[in-house]
N, C-alpha and C. Protein backbone atom coordinates (compact mmCIF):
# COMPACT_ATOMS: atom_id res chain seq x y z
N UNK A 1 -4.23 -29.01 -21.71
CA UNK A 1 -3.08 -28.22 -22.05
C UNK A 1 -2.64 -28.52 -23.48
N UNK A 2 -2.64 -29.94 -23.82
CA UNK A 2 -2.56 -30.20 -25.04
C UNK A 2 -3.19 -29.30 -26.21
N UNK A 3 -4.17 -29.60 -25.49
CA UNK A 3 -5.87 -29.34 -26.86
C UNK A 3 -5.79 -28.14 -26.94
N UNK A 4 -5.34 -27.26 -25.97
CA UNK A 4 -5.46 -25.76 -26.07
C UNK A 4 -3.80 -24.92 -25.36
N UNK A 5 -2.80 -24.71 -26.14
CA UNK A 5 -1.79 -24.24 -26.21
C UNK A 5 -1.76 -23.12 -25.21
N UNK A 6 -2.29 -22.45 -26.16
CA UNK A 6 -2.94 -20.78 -25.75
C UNK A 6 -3.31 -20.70 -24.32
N UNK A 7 -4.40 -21.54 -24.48
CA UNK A 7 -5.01 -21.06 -23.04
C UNK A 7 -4.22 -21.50 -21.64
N UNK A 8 -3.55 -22.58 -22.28
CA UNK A 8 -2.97 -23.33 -21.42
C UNK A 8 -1.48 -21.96 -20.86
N UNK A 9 -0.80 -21.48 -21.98
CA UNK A 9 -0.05 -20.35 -21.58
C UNK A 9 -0.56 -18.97 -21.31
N UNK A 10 -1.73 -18.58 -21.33
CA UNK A 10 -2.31 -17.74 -20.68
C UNK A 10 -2.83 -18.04 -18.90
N UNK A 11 -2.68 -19.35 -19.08
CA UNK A 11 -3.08 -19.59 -17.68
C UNK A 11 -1.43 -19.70 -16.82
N UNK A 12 -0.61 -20.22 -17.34
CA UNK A 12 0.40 -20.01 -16.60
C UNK A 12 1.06 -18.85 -16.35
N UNK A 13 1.07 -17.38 -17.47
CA UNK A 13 1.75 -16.19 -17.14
C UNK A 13 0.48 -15.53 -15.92
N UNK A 14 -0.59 -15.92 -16.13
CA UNK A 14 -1.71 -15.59 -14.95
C UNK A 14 -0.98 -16.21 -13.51
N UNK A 15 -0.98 -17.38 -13.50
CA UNK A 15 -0.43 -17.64 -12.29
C UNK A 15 1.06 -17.15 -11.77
N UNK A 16 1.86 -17.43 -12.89
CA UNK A 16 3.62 -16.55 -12.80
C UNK A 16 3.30 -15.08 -12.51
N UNK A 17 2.33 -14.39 -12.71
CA UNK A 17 2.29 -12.52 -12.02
C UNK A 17 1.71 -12.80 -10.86
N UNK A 18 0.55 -13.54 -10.57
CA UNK A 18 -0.03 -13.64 -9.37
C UNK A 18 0.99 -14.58 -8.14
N UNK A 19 1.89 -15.34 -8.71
CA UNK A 19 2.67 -15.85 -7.45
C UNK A 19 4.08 -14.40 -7.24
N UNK A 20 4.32 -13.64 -8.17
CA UNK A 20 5.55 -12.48 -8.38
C UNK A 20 4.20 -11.67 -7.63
N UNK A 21 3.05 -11.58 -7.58
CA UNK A 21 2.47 -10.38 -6.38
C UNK A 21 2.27 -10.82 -4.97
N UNK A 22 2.29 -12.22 -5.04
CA UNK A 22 2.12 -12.95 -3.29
C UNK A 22 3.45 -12.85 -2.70
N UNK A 23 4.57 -12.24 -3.48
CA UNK A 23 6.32 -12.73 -3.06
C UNK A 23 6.70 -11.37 -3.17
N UNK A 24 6.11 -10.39 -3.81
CA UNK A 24 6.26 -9.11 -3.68
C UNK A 24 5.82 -8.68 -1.81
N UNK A 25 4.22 -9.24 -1.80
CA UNK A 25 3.42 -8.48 -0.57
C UNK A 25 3.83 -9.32 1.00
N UNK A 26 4.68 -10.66 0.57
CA UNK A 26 5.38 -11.26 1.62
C UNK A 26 6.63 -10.25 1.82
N UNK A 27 7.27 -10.45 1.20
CA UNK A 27 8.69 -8.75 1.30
C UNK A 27 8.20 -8.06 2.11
N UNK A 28 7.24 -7.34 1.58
CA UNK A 28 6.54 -6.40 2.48
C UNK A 28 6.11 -6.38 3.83
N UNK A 29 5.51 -7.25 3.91
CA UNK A 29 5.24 -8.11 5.36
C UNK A 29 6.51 -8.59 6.50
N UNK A 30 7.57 -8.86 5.70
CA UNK A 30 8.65 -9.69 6.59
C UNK A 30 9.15 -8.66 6.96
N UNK A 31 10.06 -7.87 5.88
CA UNK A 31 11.11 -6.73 5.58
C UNK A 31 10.91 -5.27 6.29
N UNK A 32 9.91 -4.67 5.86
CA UNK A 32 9.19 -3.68 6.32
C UNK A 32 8.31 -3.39 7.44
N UNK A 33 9.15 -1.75 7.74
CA UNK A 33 8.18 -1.61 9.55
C UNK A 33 6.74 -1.03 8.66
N UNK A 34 5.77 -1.22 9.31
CA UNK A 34 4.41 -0.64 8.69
C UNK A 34 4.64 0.71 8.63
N UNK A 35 5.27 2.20 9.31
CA UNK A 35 5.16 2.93 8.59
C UNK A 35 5.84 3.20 7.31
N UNK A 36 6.37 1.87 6.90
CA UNK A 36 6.99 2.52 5.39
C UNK A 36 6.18 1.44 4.39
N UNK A 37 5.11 0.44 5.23
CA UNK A 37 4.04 -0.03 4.22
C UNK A 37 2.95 0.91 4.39
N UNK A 38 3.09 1.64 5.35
CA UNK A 38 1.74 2.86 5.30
C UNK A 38 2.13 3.81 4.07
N UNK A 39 3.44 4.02 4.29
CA UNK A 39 4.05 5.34 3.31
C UNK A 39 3.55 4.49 1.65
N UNK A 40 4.10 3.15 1.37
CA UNK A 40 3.90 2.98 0.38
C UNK A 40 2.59 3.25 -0.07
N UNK A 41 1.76 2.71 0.52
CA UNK A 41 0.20 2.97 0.56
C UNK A 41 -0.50 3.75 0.18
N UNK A 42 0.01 5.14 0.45
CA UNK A 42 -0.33 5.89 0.57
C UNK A 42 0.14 6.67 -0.96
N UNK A 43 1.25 6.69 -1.44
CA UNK A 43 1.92 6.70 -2.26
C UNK A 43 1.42 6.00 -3.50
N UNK A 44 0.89 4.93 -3.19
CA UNK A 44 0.34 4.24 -4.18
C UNK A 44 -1.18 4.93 -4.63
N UNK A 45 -2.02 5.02 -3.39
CA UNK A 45 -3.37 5.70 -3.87
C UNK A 45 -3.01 7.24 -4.37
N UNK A 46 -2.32 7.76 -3.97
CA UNK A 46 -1.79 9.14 -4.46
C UNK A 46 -1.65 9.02 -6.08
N UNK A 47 -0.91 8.03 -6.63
CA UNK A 47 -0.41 7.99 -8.14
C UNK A 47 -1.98 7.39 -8.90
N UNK A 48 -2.75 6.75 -8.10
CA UNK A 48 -3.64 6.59 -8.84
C UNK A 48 -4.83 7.07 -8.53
N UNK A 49 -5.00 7.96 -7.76
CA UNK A 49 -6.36 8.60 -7.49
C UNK A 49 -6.00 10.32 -7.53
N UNK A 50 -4.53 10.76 -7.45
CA UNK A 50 -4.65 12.16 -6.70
C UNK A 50 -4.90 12.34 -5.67
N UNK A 51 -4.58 13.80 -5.69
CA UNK A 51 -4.70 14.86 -4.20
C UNK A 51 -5.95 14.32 -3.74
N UNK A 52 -5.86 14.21 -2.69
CA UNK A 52 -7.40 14.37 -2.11
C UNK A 52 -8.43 13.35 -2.30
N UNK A 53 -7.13 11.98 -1.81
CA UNK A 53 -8.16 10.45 -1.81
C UNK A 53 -8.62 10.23 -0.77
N UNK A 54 -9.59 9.10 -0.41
CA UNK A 54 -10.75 8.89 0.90
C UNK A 54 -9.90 7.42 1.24
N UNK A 55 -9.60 7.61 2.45
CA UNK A 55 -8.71 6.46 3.58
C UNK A 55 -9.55 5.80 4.41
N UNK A 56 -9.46 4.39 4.31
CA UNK A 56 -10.25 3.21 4.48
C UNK A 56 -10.01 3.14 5.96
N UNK A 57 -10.78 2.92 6.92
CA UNK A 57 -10.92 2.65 8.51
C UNK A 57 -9.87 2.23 8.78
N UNK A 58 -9.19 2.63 9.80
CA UNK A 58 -7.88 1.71 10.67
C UNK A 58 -8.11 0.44 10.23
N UNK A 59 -9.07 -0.38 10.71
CA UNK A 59 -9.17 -1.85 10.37
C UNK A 59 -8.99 -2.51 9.08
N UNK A 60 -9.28 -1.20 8.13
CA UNK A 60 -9.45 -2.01 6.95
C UNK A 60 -7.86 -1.82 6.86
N UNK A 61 -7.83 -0.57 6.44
CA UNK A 61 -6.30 -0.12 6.86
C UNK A 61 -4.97 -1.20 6.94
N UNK A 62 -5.36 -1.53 8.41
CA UNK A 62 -4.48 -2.80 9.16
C UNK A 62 -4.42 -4.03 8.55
N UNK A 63 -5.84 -4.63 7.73
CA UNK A 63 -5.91 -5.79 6.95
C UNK A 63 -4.90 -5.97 5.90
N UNK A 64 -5.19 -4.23 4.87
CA UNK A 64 -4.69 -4.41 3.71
C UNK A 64 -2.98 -4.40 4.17
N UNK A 65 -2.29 -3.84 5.21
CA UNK A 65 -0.93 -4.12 5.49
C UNK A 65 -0.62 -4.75 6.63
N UNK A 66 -1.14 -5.36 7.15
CA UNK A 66 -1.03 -6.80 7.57
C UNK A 66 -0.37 -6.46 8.97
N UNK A 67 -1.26 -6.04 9.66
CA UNK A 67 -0.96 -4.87 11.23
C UNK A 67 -2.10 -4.67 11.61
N UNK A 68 -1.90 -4.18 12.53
CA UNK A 68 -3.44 -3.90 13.88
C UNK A 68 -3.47 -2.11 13.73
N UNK A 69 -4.90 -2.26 14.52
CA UNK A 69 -5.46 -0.47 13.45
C UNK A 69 -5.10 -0.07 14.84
N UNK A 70 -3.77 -0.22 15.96
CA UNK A 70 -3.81 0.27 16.62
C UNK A 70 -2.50 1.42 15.86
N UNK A 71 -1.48 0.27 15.32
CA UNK A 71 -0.18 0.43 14.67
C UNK A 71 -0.51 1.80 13.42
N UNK A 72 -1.69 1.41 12.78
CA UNK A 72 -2.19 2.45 11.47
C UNK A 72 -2.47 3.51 12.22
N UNK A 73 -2.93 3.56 13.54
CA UNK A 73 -3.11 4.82 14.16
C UNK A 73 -2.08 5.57 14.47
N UNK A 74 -1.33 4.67 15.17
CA UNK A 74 0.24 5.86 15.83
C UNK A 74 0.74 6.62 14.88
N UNK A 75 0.97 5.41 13.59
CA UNK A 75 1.32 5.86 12.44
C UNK A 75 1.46 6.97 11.76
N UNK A 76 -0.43 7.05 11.58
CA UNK A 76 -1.13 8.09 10.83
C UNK A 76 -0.20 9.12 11.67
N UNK A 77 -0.99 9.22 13.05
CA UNK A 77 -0.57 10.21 14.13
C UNK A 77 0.78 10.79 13.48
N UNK A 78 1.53 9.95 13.81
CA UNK A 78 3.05 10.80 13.60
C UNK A 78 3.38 11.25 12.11
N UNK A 79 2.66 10.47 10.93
CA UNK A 79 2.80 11.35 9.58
C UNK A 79 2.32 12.78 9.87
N UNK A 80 1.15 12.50 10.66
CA UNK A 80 0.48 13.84 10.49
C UNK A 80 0.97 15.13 11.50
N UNK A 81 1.41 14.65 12.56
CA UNK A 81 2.47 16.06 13.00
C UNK A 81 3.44 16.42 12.45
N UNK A 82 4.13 15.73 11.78
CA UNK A 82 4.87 15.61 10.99
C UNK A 82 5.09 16.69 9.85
N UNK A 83 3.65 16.86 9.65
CA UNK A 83 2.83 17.68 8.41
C UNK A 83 3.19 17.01 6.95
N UNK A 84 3.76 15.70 6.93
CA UNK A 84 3.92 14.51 6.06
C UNK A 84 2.13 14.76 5.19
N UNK A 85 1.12 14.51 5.79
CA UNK A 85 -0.04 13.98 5.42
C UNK A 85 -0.71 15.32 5.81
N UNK A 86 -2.08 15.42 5.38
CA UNK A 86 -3.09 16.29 5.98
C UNK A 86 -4.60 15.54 5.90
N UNK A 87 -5.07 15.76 7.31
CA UNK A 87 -6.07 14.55 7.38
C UNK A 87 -7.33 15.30 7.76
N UNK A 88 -8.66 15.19 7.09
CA UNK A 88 -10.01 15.97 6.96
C UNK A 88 -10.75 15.00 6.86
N UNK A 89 -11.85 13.90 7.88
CA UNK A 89 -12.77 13.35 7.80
C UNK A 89 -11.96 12.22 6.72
N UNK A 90 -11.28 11.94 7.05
CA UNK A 90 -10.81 10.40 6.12
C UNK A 90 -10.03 10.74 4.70
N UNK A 91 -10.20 11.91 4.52
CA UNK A 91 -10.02 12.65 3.35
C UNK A 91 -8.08 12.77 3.34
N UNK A 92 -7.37 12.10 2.64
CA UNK A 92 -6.00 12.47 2.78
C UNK A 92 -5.40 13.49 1.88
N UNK A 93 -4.36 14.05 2.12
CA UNK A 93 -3.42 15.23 0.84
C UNK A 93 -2.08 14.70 1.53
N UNK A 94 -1.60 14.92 0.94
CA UNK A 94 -0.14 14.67 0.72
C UNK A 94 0.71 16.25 -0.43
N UNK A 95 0.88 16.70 0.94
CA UNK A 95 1.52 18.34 0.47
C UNK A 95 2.65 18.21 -0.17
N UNK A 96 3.62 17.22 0.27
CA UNK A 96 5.31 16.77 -0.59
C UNK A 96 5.46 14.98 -0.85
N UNK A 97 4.83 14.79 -1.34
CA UNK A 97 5.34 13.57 -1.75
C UNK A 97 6.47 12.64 -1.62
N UNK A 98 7.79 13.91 -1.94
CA UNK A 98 9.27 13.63 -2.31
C UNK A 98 9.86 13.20 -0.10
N UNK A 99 8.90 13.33 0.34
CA UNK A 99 8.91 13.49 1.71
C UNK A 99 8.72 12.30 2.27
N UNK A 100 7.40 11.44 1.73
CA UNK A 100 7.15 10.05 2.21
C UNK A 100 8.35 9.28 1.50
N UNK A 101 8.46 9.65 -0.02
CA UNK A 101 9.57 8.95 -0.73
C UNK A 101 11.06 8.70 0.11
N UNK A 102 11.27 9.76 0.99
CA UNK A 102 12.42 9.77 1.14
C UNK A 102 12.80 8.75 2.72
N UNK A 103 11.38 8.62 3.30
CA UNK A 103 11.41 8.17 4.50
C UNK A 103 11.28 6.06 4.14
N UNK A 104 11.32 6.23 3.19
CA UNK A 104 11.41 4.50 2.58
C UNK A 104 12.85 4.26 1.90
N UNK A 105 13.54 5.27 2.16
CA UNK A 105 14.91 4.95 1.98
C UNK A 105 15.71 5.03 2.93
């Protein structure tokens, strides 16, 4: 740390964002019912992929929000009567956006 300043403070703002994303995705975990970590989710691949992104297996699903792919199922289910979501072979759309937004408040 001495010998190298720099690296030495590049290594700590590395660890200070990566412990602010483990304390972010605990929130998430404690605080939140899974359909409003599904909504985020979903919301999130939307802003960075667009209309018409490809949705990872229940299981994987359940891993990445920290729930059983029984829970990602009901879930889905009820976004999608809902007409929240539109679902084609894994394939998602999201017709109103302002719709999932509003169900996380």
């Amino acid at each position: 740390m001495e010998a190298r300043p720099p690296l030495a403070r590049a290594l700590i703002r590395y660890l200070a964002r990566r412990q602010g994303q483990l304390l972010h995705l605990l929130d998430r975990l404690v605080f939140h019912e899974v359909r409003e970590r599904l909504c985020e989710f979903l919301l999130e691949k939307l802003s960075q992929e667009g209309q018409g992104f490809h949705l990872p297996t229940n299981p994987e699903l359940a891993a990445l929000l920290g729930t059983v792919p029984e829970a990602v199922s009901r879930n889905l289910g009820q976004l999608y009567r809902q007409g929240l979501i539109q679902l084609k072979r894994r394939r998602v759309e999201i017709p109103n956006p302002q719709a999932l937004v509003d169900l996380l408040k």
